[in-house]
Protein backbone atom coordinates (compact mmCIF):
# COMPACT_ATOMS: atom_id res chain seq x y z
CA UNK A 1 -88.95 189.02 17.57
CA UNK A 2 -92.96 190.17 16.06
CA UNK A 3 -95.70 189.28 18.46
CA UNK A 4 -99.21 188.73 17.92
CA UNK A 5 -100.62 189.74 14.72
CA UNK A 6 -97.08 190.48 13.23
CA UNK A 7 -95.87 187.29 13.62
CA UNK A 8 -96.03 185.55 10.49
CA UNK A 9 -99.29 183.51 10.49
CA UNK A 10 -100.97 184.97 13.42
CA UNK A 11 -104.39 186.23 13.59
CA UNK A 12 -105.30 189.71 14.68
CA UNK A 13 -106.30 189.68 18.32
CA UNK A 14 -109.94 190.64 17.48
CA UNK A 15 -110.57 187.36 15.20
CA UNK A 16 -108.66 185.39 18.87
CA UNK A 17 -111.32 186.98 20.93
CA UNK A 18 -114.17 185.90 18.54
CA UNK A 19 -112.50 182.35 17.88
CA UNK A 20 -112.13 181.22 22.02
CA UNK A 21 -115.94 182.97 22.14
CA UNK A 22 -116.97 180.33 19.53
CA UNK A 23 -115.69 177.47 21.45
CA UNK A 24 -116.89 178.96 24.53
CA UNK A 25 -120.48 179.04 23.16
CA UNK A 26 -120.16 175.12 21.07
CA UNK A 27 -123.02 172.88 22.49
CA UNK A 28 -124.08 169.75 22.43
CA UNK A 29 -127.59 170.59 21.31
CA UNK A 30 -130.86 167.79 22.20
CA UNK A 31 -133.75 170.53 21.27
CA UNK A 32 -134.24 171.40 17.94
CA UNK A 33 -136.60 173.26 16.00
CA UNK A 34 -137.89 171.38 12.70
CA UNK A 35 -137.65 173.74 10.31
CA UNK A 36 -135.17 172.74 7.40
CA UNK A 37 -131.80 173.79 7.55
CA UNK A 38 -130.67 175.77 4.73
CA UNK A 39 -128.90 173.62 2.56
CA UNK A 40 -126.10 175.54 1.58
CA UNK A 41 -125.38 176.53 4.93
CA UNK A 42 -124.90 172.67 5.91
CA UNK A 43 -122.69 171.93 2.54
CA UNK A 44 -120.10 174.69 4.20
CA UNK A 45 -120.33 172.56 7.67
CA UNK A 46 -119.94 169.77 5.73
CA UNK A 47 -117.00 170.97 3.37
CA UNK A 48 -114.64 171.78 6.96
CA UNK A 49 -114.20 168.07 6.55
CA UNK A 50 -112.10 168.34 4.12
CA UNK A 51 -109.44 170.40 5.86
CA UNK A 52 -109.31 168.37 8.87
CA UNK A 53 -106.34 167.04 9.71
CA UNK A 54 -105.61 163.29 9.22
CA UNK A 55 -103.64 160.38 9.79
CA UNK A 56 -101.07 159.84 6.45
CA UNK A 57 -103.44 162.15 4.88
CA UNK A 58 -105.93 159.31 4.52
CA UNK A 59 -109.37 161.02 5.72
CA UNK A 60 -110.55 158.03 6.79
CA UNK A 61 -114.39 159.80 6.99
CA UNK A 62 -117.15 158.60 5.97
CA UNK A 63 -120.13 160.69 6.19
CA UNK A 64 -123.70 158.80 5.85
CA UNK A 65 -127.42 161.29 5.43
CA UNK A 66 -129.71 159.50 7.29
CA UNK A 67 -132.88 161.02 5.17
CA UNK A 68 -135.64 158.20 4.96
CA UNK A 69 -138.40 157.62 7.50
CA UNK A 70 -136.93 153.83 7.78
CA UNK A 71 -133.32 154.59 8.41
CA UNK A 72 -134.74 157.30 10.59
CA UNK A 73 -137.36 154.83 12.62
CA UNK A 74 -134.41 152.28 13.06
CA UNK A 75 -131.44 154.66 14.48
CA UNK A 76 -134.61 155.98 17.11
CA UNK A 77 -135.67 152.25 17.94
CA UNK A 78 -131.76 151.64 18.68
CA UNK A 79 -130.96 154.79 20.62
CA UNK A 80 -134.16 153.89 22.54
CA UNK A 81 -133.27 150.39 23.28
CA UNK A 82 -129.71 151.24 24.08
CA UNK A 83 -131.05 154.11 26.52
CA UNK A 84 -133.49 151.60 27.74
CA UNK A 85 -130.60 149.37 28.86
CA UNK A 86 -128.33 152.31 30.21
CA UNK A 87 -130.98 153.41 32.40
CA UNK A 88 -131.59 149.79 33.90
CA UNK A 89 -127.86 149.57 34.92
CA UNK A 90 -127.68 152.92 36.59
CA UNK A 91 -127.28 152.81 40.43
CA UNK A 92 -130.91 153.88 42.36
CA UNK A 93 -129.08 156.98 43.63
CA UNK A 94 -128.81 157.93 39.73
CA UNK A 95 -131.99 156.25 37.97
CA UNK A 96 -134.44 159.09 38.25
CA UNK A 97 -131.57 161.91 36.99
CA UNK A 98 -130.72 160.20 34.12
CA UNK A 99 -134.15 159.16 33.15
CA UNK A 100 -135.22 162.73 32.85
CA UNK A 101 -131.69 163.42 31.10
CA UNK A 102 -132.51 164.46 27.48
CA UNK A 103 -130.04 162.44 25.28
CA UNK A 104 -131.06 162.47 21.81
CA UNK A 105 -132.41 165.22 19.93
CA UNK A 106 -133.24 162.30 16.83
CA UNK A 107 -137.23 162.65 16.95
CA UNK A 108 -136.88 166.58 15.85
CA UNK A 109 -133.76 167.23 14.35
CA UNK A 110 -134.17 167.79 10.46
CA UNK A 111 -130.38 166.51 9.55
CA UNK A 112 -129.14 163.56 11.13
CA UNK A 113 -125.16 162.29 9.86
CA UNK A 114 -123.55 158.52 10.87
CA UNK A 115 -119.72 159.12 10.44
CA UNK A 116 -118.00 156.81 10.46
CA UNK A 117 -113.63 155.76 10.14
CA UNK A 118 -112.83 153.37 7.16
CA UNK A 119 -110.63 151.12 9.18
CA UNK A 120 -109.54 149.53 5.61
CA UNK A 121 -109.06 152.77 3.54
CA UNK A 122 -105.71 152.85 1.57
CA UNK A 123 -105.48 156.30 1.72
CA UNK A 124 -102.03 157.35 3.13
CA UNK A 125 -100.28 153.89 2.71
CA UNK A 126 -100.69 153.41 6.47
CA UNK A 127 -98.48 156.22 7.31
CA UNK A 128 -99.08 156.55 11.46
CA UNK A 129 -101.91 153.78 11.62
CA UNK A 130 -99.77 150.46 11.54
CA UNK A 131 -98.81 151.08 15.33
CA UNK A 132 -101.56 153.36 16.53
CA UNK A 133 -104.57 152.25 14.30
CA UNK A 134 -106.86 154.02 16.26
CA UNK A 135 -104.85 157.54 14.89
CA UNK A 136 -107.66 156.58 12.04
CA UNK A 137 -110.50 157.10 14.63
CA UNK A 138 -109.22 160.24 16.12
CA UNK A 139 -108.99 161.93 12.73
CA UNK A 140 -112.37 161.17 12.12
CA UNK A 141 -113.22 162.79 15.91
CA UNK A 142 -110.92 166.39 14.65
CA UNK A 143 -113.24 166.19 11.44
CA UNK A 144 -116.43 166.21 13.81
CA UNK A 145 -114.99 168.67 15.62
CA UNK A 146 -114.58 171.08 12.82
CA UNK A 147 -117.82 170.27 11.58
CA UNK A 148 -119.24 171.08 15.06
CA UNK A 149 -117.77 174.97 15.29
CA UNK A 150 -118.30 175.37 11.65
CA UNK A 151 -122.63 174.82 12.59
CA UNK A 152 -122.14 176.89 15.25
CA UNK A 153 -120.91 179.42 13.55
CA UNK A 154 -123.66 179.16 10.86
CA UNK A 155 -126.04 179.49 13.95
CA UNK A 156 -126.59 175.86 13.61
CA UNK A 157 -126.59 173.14 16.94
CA UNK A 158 -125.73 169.72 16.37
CA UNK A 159 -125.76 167.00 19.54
CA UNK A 160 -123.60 163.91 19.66
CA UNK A 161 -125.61 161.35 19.88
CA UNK A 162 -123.50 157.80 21.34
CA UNK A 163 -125.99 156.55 23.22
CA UNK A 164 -126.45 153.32 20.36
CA UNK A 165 -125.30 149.76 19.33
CA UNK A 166 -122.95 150.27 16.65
CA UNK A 167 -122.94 146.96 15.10
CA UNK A 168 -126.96 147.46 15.05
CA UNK A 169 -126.43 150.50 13.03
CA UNK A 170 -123.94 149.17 10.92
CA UNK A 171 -126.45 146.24 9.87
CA UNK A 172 -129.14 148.68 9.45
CA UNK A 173 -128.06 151.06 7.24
CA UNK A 174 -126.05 148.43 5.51
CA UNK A 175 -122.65 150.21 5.88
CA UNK A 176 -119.40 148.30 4.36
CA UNK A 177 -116.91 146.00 6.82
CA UNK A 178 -114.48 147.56 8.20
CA UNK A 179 -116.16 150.79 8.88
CA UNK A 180 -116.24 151.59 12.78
CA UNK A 181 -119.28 153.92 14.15
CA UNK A 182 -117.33 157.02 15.35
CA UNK A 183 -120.33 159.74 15.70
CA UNK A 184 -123.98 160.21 14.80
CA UNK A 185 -125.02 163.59 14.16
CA UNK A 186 -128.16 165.44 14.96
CA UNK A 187 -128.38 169.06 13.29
CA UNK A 188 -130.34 171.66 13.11
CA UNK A 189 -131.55 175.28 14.62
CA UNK A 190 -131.88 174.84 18.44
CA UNK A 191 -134.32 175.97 20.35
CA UNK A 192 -131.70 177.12 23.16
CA UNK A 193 -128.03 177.45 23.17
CA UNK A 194 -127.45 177.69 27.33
CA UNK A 195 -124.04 179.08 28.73
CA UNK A 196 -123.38 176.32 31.04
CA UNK A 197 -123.72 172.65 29.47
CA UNK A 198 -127.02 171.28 29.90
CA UNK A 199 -125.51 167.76 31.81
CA UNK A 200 -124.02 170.41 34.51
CA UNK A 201 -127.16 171.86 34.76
CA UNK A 202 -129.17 169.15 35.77
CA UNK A 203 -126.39 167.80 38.24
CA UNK A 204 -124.70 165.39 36.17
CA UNK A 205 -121.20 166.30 36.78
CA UNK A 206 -119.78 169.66 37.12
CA UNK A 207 -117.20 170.74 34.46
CA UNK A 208 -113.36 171.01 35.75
CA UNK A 209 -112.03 174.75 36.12
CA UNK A 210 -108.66 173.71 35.03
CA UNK A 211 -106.49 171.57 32.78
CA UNK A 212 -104.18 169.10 35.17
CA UNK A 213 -100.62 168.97 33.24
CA UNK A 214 -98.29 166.69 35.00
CA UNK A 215 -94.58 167.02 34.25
CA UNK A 216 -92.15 164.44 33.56
């Protein structure tokens, strides 16, 4: 039987090497640079989205720009209220860590994306959703997640910001019922890209060395 790149669909070992050294290097990014990112550089990030995989085929995302100084002004008053009330319920032993934690790279990054799952789409005729609804949700995460490599392959950072009130949001940027907050996107060129995950680095928590598999 062919191995490696002569099986039928495989990639050559070099393009491997360079794909696990992508994922190795992804980061959730909180220091950006201002500059504006090219444009046509983001519209590739943005196109992976539409080979992500979905429930019933229904891509269920729904990507929102957040470009003007209100929308801008209201997501940073609710990440800062939220992050407010985060810090005031974190034990004494923890307070001063996460206070100098940096969690949002919103005042500086030049592209900023709400995407969000249309809960009510009728894309796919339900195929998947009507006993595991929340399938919808977890497409919408894969389609982040291709986004996220695609950037960082463009030399672009983006950081997950879910440090907000969702229903907040939802009021004020006017979104439709029945959409659900999955991720909100900062993106742009960062100003580091560290090996080891900044939250490990400060003492957060420490990243596992291996994947536990149990066996039934």
């Amino acid at each position: 039987m062919p191995t490696g790149p002569e099986r039928p669909g495989a990639f050559a070992p070099e393009f491997r090497a360079e794909l696990a050294r992508l994922m190795d290097r992804r980061r959730d990014v909180r220091r950006f640079h201002t500059e504006p990112v090219d444009e046509a550089a983001l519209t590739r990030c943005l196109d992976s989205f539409l080979t992500a995989p979905s429930v019933g085929l229904s891509e269920p995302w729904r990507v929102i720009r957040i470009e003007s100084p209100a929308a801008r002004a209201a997501a940073l008053a609710n990440f800062e209220a939220a992050n407010a009330a985060a810090l005031a319920h974190q034990g004494r032993d923890r307070a001063a860590l996460y206070a100098r934690l940096k969690l949002s790279g919103m005042r500086d990054a030049p592209v900023q994306l709400a995407v969000y799952c249309d809960e009510t789409t009728e894309r796919g005729h339900g195929l998947g959703a009507a006993t595991m609804p929340e399938m919808r949700r977890y497409s919408v995460v894969a389609a982040i997640t291709q986004f996220w490599l695609t950037a960082r392959a463009e030399g672009l950072g983006t950081g997950w910001v879910s440090i907000l009130d969702p229903d907040r949001l939802a009021r004020d940027l006017a979104v439709p019922p029945g959409w659900s907050l999955v991720g909100y996107l900062c993106v742009g060129y960062a100003r580091t890209l560290d090996r080891v995950p900044e939250l490990e680095a400060e003492g957060w928590e420490t990243r596992r060395g291996h994947l536990p598999i149990e066996t039934r």
